[in-house]
PDB file of N, CA and C in Angstrom:
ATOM      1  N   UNK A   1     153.621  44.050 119.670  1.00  0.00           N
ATOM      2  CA  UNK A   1     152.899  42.912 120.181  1.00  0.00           C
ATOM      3  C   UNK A   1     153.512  41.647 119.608  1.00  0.00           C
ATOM      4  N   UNK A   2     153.301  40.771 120.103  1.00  0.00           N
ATOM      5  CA  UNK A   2     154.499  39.408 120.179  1.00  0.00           C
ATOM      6  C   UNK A   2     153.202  38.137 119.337  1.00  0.00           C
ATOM      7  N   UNK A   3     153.645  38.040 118.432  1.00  0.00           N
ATOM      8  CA  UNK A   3     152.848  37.252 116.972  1.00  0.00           C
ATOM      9  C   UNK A   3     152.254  35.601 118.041  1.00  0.00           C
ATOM     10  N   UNK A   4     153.456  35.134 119.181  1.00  0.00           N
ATOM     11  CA  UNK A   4     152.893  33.888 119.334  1.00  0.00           C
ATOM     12  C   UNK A   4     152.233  33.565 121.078  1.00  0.00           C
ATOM     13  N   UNK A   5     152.289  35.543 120.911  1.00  0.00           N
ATOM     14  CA  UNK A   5     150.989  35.316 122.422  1.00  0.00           C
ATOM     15  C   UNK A   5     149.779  35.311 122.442  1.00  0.00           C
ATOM     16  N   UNK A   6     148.820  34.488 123.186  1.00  0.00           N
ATOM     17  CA  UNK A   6     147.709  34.204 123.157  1.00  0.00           C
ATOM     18  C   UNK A   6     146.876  35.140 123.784  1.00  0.00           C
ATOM     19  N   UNK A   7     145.797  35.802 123.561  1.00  0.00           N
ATOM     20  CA  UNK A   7     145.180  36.884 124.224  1.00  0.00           C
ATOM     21  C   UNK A   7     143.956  36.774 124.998  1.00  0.00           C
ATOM     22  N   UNK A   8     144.127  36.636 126.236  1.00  0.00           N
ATOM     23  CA  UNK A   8     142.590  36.186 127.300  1.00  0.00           C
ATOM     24  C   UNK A   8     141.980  37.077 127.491  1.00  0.00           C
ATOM     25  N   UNK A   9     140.416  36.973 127.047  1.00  0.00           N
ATOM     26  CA  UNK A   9     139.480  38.400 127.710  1.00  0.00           C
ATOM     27  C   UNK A   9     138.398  37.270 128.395  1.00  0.00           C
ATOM     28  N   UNK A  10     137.750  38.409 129.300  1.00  0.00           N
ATOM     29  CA  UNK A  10     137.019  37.547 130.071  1.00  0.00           C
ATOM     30  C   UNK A  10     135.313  37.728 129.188  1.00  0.00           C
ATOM     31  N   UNK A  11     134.732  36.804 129.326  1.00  0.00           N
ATOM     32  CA  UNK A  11     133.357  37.332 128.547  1.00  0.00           C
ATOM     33  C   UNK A  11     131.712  36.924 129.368  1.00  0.00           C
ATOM     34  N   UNK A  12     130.739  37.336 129.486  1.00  0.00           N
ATOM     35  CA  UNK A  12     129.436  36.775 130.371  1.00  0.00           C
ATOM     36  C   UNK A  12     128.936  35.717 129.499  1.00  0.00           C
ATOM     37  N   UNK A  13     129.711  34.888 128.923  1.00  0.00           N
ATOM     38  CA  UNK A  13     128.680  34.229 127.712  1.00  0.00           C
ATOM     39  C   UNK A  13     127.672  33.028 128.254  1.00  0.00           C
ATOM     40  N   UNK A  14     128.229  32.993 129.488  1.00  0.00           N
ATOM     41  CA  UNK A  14     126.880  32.486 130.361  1.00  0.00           C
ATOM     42  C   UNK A  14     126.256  32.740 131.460  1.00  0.00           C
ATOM     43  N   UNK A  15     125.889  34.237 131.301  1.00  0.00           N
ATOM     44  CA  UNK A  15     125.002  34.525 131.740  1.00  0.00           C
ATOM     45  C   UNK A  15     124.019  34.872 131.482  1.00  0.00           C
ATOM     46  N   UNK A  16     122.872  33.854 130.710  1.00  0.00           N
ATOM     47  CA  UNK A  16     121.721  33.777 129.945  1.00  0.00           C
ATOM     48  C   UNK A  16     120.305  33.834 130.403  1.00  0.00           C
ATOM     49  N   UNK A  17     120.795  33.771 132.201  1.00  0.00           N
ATOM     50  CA  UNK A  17     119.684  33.671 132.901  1.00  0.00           C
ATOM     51  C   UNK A  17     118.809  34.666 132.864  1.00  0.00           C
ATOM     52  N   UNK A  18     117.387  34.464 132.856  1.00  0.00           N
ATOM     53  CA  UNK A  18     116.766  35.725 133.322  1.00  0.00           C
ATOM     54  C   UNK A  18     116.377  36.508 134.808  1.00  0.00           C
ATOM     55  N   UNK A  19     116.749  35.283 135.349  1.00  0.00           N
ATOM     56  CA  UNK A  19     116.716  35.932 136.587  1.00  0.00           C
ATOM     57  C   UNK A  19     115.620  34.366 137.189  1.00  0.00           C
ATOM     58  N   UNK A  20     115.148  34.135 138.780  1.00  0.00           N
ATOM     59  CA  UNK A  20     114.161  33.684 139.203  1.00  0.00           C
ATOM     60  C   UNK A  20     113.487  34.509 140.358  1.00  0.00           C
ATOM     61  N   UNK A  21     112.402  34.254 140.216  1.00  0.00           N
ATOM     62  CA  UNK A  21     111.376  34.940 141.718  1.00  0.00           C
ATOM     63  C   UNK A  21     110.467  33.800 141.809  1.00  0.00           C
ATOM     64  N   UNK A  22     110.334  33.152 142.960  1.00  0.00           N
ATOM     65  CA  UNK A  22     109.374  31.943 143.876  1.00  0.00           C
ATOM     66  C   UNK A  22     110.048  30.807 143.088  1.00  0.00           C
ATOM     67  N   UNK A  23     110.970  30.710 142.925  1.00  0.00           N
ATOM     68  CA  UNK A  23     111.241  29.392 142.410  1.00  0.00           C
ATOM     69  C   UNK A  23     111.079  29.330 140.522  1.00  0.00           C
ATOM     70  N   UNK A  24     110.460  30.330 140.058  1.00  0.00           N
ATOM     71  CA  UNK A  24     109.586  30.304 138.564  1.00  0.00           C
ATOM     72  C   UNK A  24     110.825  30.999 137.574  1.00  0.00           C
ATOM     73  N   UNK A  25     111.587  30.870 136.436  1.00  0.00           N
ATOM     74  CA  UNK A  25     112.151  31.159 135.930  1.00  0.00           C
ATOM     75  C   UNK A  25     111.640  32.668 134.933  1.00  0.00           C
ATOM     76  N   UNK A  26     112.694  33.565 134.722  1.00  0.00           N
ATOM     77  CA  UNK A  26     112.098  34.659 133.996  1.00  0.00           C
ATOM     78  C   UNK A  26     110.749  35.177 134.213  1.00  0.00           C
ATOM     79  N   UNK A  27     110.521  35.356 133.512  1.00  0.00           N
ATOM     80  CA  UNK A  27     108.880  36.137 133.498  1.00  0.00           C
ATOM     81  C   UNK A  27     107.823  35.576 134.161  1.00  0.00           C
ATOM     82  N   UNK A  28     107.669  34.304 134.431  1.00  0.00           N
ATOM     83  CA  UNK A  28     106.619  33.045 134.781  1.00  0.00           C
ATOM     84  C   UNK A  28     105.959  33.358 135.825  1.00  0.00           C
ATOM     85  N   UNK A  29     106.405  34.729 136.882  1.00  0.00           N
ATOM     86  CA  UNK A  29     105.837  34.741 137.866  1.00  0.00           C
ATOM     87  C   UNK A  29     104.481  35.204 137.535  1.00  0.00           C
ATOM     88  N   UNK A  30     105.110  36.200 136.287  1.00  0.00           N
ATOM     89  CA  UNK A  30     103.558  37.273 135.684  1.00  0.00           C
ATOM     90  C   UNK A  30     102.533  36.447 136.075  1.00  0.00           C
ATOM     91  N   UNK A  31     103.152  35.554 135.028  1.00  0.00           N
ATOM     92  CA  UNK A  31     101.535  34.571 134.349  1.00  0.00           C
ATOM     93  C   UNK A  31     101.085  34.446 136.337  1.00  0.00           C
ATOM     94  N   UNK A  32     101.970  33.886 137.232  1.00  0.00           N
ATOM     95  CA  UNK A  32     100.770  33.150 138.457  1.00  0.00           C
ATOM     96  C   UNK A  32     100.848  34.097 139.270  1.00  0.00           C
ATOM     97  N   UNK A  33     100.875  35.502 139.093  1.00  0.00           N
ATOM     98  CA  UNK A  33     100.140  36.942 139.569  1.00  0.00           C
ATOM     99  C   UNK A  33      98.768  37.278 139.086  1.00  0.00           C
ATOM    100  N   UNK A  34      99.144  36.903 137.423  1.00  0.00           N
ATOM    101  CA  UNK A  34      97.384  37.411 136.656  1.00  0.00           C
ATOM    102  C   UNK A  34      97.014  36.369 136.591  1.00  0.00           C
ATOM    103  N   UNK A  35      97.080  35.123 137.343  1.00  0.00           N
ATOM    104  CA  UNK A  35      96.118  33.946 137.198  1.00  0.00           C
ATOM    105  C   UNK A  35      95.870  34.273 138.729  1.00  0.00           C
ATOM    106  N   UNK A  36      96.252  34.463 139.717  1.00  0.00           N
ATOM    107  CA  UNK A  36      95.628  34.664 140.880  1.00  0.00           C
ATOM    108  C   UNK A  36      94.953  35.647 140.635  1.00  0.00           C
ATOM    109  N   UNK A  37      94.843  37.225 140.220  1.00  0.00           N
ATOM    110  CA  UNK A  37      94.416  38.025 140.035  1.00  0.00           C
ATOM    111  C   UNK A  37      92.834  37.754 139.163  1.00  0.00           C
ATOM    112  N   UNK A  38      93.132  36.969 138.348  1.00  0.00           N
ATOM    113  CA  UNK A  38      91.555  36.557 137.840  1.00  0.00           C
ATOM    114  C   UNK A  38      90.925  35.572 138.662  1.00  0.00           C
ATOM    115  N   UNK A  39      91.520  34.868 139.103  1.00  0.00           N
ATOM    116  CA  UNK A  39      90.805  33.934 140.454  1.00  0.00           C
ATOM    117  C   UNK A  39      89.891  34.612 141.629  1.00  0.00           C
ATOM    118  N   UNK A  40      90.870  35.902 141.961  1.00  0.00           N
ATOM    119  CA  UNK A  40      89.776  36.402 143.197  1.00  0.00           C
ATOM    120  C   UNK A  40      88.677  37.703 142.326  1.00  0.00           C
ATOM    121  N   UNK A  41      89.369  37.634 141.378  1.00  0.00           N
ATOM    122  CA  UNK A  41      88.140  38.907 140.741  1.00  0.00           C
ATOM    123  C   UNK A  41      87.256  37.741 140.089  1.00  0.00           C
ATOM    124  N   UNK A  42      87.021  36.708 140.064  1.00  0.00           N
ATOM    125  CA  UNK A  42      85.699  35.873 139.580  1.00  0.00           C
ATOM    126  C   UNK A  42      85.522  35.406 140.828  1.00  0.00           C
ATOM    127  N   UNK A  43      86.082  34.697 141.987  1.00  0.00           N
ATOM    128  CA  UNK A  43      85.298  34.609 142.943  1.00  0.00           C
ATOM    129  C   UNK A  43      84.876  36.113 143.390  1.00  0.00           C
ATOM    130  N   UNK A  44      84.944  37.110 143.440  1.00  0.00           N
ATOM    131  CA  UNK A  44      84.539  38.611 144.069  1.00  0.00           C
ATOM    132  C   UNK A  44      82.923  38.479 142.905  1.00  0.00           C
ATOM    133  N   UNK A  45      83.327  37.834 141.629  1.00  0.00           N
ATOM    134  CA  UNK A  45      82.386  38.513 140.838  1.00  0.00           C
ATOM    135  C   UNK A  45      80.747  37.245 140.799  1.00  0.00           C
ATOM    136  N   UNK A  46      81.732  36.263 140.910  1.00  0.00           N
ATOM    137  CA  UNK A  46      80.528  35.013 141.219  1.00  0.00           C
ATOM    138  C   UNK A  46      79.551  35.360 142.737  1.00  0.00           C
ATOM    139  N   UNK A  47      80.768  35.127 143.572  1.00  0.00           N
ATOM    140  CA  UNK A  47      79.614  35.159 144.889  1.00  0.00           C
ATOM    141  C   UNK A  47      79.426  36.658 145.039  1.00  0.00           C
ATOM    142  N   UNK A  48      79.579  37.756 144.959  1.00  0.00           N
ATOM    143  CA  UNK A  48      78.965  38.984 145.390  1.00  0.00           C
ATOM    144  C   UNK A  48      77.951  39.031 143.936  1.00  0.00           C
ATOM    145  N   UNK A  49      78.071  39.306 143.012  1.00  0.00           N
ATOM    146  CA  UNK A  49      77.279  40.075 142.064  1.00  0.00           C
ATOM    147  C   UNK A  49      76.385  38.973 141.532  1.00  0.00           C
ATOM    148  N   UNK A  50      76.574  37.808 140.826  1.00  0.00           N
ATOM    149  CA  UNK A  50      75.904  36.338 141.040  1.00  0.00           C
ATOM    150  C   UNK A  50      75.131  35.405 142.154  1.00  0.00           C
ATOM    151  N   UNK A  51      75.504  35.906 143.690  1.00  0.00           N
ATOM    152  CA  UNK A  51      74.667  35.341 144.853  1.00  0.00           C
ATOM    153  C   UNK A  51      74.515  34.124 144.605  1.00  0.00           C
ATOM    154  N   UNK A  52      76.430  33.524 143.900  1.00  0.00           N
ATOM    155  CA  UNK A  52      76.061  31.617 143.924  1.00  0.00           C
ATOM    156  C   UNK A  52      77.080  31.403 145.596  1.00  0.00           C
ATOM    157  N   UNK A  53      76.588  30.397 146.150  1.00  0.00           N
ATOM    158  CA  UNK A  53      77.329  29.746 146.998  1.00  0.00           C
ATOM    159  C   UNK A  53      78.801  30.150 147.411  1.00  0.00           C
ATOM    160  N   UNK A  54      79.273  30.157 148.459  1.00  0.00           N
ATOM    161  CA  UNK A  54      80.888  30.380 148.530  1.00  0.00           C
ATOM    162  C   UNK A  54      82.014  29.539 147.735  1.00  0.00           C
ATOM    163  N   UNK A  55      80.981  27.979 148.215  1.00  0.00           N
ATOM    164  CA  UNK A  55      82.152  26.820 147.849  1.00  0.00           C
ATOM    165  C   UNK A  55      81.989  26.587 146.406  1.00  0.00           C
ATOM    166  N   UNK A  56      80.709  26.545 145.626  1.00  0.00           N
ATOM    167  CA  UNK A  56      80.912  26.794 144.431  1.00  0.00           C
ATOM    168  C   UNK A  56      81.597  28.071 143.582  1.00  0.00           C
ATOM    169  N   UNK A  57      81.023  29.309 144.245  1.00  0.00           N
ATOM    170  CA  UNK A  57      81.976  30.372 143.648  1.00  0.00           C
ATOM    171  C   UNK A  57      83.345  30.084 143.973  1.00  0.00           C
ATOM    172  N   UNK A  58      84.095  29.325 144.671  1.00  0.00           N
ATOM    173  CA  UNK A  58      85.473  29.143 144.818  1.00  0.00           C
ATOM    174  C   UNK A  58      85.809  27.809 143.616  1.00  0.00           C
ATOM    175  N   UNK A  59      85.173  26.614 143.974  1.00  0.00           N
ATOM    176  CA  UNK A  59      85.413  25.910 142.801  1.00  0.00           C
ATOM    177  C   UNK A  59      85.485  26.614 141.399  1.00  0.00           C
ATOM    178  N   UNK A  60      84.499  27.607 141.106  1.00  0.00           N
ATOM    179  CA  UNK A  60      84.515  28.175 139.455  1.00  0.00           C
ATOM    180  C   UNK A  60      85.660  29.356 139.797  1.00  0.00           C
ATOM    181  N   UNK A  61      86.253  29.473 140.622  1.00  0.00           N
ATOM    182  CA  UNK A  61      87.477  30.611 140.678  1.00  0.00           C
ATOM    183  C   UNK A  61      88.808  30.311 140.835  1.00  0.00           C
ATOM    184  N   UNK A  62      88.544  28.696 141.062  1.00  0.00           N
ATOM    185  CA  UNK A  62      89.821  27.946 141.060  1.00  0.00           C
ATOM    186  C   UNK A  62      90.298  27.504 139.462  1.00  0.00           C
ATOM    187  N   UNK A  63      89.634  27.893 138.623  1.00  0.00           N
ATOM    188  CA  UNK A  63      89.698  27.405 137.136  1.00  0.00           C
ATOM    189  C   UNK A  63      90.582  28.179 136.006  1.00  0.00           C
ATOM    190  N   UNK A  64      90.718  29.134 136.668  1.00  0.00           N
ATOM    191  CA  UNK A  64      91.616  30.407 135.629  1.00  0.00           C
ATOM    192  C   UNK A  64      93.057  29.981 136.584  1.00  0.00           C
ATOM    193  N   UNK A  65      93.240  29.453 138.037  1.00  0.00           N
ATOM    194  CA  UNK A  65      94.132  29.284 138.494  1.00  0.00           C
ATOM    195  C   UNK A  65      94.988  28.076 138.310  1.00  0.00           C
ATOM    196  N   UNK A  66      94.253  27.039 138.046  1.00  0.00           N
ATOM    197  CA  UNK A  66      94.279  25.592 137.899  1.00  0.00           C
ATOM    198  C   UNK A  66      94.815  25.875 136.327  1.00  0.00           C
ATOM    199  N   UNK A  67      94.316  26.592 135.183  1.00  0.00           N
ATOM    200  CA  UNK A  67      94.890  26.742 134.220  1.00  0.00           C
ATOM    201  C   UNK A  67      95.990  27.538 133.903  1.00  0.00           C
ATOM    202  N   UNK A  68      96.368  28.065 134.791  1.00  0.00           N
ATOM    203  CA  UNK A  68      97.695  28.920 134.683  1.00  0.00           C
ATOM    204  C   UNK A  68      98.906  28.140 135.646  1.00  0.00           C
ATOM    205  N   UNK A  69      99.051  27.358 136.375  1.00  0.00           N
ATOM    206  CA  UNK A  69      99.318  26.503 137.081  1.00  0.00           C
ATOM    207  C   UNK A  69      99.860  25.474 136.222  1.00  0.00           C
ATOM    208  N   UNK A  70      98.521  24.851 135.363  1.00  0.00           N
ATOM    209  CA  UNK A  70      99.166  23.666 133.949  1.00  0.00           C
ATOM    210  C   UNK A  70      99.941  24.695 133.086  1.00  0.00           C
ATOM    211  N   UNK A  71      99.672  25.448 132.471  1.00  0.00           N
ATOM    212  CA  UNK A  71     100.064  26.549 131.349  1.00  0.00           C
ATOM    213  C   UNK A  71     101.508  26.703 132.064  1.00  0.00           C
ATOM    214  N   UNK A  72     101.665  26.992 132.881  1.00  0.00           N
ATOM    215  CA  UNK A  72     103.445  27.517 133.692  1.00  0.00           C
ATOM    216  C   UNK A  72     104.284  26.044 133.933  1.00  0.00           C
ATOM    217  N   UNK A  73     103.707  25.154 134.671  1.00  0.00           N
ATOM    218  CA  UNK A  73     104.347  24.332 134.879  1.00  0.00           C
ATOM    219  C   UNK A  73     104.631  22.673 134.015  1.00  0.00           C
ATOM    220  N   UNK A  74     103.156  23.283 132.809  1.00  0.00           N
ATOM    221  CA  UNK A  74     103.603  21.475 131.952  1.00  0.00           C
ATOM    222  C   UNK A  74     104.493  22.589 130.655  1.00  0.00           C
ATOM    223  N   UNK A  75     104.661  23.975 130.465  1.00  0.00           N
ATOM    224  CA  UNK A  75     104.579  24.203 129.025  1.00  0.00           C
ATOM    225  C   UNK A  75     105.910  25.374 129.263  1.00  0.00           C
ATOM    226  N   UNK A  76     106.134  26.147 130.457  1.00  0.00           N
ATOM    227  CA  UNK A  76     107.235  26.817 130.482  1.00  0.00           C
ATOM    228  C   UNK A  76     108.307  26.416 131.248  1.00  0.00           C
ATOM    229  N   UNK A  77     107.791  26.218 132.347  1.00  0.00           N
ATOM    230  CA  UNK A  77     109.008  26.006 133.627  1.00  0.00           C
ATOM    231  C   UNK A  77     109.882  25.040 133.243  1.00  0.00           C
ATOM    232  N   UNK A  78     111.304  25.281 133.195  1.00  0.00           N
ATOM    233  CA  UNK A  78     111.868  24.571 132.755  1.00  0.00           C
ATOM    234  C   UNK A  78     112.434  23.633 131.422  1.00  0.00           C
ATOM    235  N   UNK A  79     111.450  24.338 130.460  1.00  0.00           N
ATOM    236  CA  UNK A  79     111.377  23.874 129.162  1.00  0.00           C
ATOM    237  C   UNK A  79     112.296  25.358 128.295  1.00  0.00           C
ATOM    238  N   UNK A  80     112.604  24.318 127.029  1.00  0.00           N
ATOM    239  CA  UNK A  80     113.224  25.681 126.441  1.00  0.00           C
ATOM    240  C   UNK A  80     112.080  26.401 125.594  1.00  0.00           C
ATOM    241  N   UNK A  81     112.858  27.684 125.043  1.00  0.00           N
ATOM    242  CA  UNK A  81     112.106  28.746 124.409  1.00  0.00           C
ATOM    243  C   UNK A  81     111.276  28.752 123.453  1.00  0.00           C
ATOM    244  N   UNK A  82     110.221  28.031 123.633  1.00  0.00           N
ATOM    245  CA  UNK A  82     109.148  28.742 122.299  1.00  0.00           C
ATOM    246  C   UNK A  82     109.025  26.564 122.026  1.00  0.00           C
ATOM    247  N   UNK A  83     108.718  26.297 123.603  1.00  0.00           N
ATOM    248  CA  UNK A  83     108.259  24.640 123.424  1.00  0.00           C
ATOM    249  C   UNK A  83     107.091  24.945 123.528  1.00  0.00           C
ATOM    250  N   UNK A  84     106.209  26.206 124.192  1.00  0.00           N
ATOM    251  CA  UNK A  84     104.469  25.986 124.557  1.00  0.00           C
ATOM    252  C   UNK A  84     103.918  26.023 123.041  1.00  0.00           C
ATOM    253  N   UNK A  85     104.710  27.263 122.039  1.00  0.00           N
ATOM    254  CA  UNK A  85     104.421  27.493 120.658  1.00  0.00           C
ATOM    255  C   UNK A  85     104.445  26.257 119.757  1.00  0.00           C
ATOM    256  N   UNK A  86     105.688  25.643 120.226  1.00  0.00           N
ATOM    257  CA  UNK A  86     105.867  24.275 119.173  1.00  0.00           C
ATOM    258  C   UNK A  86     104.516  23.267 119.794  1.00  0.00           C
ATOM    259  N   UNK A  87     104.348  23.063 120.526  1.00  0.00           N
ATOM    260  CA  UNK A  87     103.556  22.018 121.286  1.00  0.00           C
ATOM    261  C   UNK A  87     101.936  22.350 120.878  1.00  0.00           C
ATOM    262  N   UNK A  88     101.841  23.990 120.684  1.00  0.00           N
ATOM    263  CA  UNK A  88     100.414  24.050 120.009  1.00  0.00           C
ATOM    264  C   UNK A  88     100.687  23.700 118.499  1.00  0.00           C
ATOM    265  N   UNK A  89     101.581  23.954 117.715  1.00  0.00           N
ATOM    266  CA  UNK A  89     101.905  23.490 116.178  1.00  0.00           C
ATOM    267  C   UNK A  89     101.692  22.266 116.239  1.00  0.00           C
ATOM    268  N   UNK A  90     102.325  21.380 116.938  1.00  0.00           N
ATOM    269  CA  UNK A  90     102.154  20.211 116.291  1.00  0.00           C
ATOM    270  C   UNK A  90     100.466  19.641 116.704  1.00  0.00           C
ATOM    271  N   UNK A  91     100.066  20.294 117.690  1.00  0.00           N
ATOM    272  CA  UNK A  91      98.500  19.845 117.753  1.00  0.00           C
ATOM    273  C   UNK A  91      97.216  20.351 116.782  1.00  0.00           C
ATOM    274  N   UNK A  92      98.026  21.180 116.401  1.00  0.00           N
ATOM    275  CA  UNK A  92      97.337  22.208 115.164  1.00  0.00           C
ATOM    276  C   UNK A  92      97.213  21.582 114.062  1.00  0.00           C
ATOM    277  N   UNK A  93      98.700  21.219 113.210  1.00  0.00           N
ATOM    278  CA  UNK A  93      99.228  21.394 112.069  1.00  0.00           C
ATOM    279  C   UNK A  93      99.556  19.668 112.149  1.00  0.00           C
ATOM    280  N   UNK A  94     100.221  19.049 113.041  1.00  0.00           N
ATOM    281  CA  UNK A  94     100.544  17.385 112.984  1.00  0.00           C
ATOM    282  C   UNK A  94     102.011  17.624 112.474  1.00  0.00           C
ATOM    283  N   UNK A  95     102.885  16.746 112.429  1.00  0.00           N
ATOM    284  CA  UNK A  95     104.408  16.652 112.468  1.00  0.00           C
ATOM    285  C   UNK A  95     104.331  17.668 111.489  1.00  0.00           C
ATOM    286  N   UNK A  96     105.882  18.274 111.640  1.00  0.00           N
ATOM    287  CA  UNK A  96     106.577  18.938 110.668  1.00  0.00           C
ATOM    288  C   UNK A  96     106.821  17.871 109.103  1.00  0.00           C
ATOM    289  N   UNK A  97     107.573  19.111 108.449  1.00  0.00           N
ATOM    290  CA  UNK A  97     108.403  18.339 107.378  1.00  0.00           C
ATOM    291  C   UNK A  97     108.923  16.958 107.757  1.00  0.00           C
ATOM    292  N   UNK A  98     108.594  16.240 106.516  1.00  0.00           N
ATOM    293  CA  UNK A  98     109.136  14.732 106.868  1.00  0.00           C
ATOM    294  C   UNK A  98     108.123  14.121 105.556  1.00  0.00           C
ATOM    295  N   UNK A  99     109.093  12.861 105.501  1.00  0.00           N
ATOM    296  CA  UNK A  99     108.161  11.765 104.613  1.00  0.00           C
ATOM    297  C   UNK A  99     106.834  11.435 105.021  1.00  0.00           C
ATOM    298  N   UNK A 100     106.069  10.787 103.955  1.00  0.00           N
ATOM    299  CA  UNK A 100     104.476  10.679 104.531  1.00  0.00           C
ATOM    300  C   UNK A 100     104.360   9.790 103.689  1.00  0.00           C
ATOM    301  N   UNK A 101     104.591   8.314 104.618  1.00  0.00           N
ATOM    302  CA  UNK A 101     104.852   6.722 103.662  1.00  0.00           C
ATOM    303  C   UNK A 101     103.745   6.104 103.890  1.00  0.00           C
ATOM    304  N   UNK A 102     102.593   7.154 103.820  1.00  0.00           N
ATOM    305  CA  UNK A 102     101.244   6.865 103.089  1.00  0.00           C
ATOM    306  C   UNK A 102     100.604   7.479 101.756  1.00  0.00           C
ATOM    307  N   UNK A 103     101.777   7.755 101.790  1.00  0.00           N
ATOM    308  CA  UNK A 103     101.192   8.758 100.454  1.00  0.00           C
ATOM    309  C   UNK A 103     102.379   8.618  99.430  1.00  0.00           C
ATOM    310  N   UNK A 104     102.973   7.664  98.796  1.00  0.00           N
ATOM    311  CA  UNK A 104     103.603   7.676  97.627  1.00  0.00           C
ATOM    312  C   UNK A 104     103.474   7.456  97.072  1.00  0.00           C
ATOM    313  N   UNK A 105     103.923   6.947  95.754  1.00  0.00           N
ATOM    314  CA  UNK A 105     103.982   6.584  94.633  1.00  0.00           C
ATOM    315  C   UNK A 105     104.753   5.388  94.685  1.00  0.00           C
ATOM    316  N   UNK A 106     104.130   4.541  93.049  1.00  0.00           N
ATOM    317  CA  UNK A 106     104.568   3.188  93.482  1.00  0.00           C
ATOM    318  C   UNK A 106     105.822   3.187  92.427  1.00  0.00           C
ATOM    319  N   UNK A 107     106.185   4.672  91.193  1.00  0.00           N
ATOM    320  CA  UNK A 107     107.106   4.654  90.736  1.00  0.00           C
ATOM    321  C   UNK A 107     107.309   6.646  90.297  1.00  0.00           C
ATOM    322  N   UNK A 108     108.348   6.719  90.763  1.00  0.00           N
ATOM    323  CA  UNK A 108     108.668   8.008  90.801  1.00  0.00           C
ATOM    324  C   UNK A 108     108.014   9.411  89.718  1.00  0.00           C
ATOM    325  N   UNK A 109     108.026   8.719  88.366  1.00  0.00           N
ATOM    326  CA  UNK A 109     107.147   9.363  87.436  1.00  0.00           C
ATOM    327  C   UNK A 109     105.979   9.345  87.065  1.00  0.00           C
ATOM    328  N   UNK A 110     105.129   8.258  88.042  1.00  0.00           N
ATOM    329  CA  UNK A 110     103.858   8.041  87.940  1.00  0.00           C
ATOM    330  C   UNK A 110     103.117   9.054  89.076  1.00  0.00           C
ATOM    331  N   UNK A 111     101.929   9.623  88.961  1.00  0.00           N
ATOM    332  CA  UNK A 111     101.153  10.353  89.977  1.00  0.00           C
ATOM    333  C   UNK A 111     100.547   9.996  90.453  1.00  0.00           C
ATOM    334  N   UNK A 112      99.889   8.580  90.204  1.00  0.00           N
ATOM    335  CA  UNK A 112      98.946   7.846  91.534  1.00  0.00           C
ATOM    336  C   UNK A 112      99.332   7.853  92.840  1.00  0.00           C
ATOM    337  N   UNK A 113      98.681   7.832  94.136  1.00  0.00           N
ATOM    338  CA  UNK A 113      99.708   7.848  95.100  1.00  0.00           C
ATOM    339  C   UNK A 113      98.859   6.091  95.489  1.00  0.00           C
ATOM    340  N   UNK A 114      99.466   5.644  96.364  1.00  0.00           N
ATOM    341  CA  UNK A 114      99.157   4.251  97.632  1.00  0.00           C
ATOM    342  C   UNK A 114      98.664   4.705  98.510  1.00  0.00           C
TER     343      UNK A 114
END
């Protein structure tokens, strides 16, 4: 083998996709299968077994749908991996690591804080 030839292999290193179905990236369809799926089993369960109204049992069955709808489209679609997780942290917990220039000291060896 010849010391100053260069050696080409071909590689998939971008093919990271998971695939799409309806437009929804990777897995995402799940989620708006079992959000429709709880939509008509609470309208089935409101107006047959409850005897409320049609249009109200549809309004309260539009609510597991309406939330899977925000949940897919403000927190996955299109966002990268593990933004819905970060996005509940910081509503949880408040910024990460970082200074907190309410809370120092007015000289490095002293413990009072400002």
């Amino acid at each position: 083998m010849n010391r100053g030839t260069l050696r080409i292999t071909e590689t998939n290193s971008a093919d990271d996709s998971k695939g799409r179905t309806w437009g929804l990236e990777g897995n995402l369809f799940w989620y708006m299968t079992g959000g429709c799926f709880i939509s008509v089993l609470t309208l089935l369960l409101v107006f047959s077994v409850a005897r409320v109204s049609f249009l109200i049992s549809l309004a309260i069955a539009a609510i597991p749908l309406l939330v899977t709808l925000v949940y897919v489209y403000k927190f996955r679609h299109g966002k990268p991996a593990g933004y819905d997780i970060d996005c509940l942290d910081y509503w949880m917990n408040g910024s990460a690591f970082g200074p907190r220039p309410r809370c120092r000291s007015l000289h490095p060896l002293r413990s009072d804080h400002v």
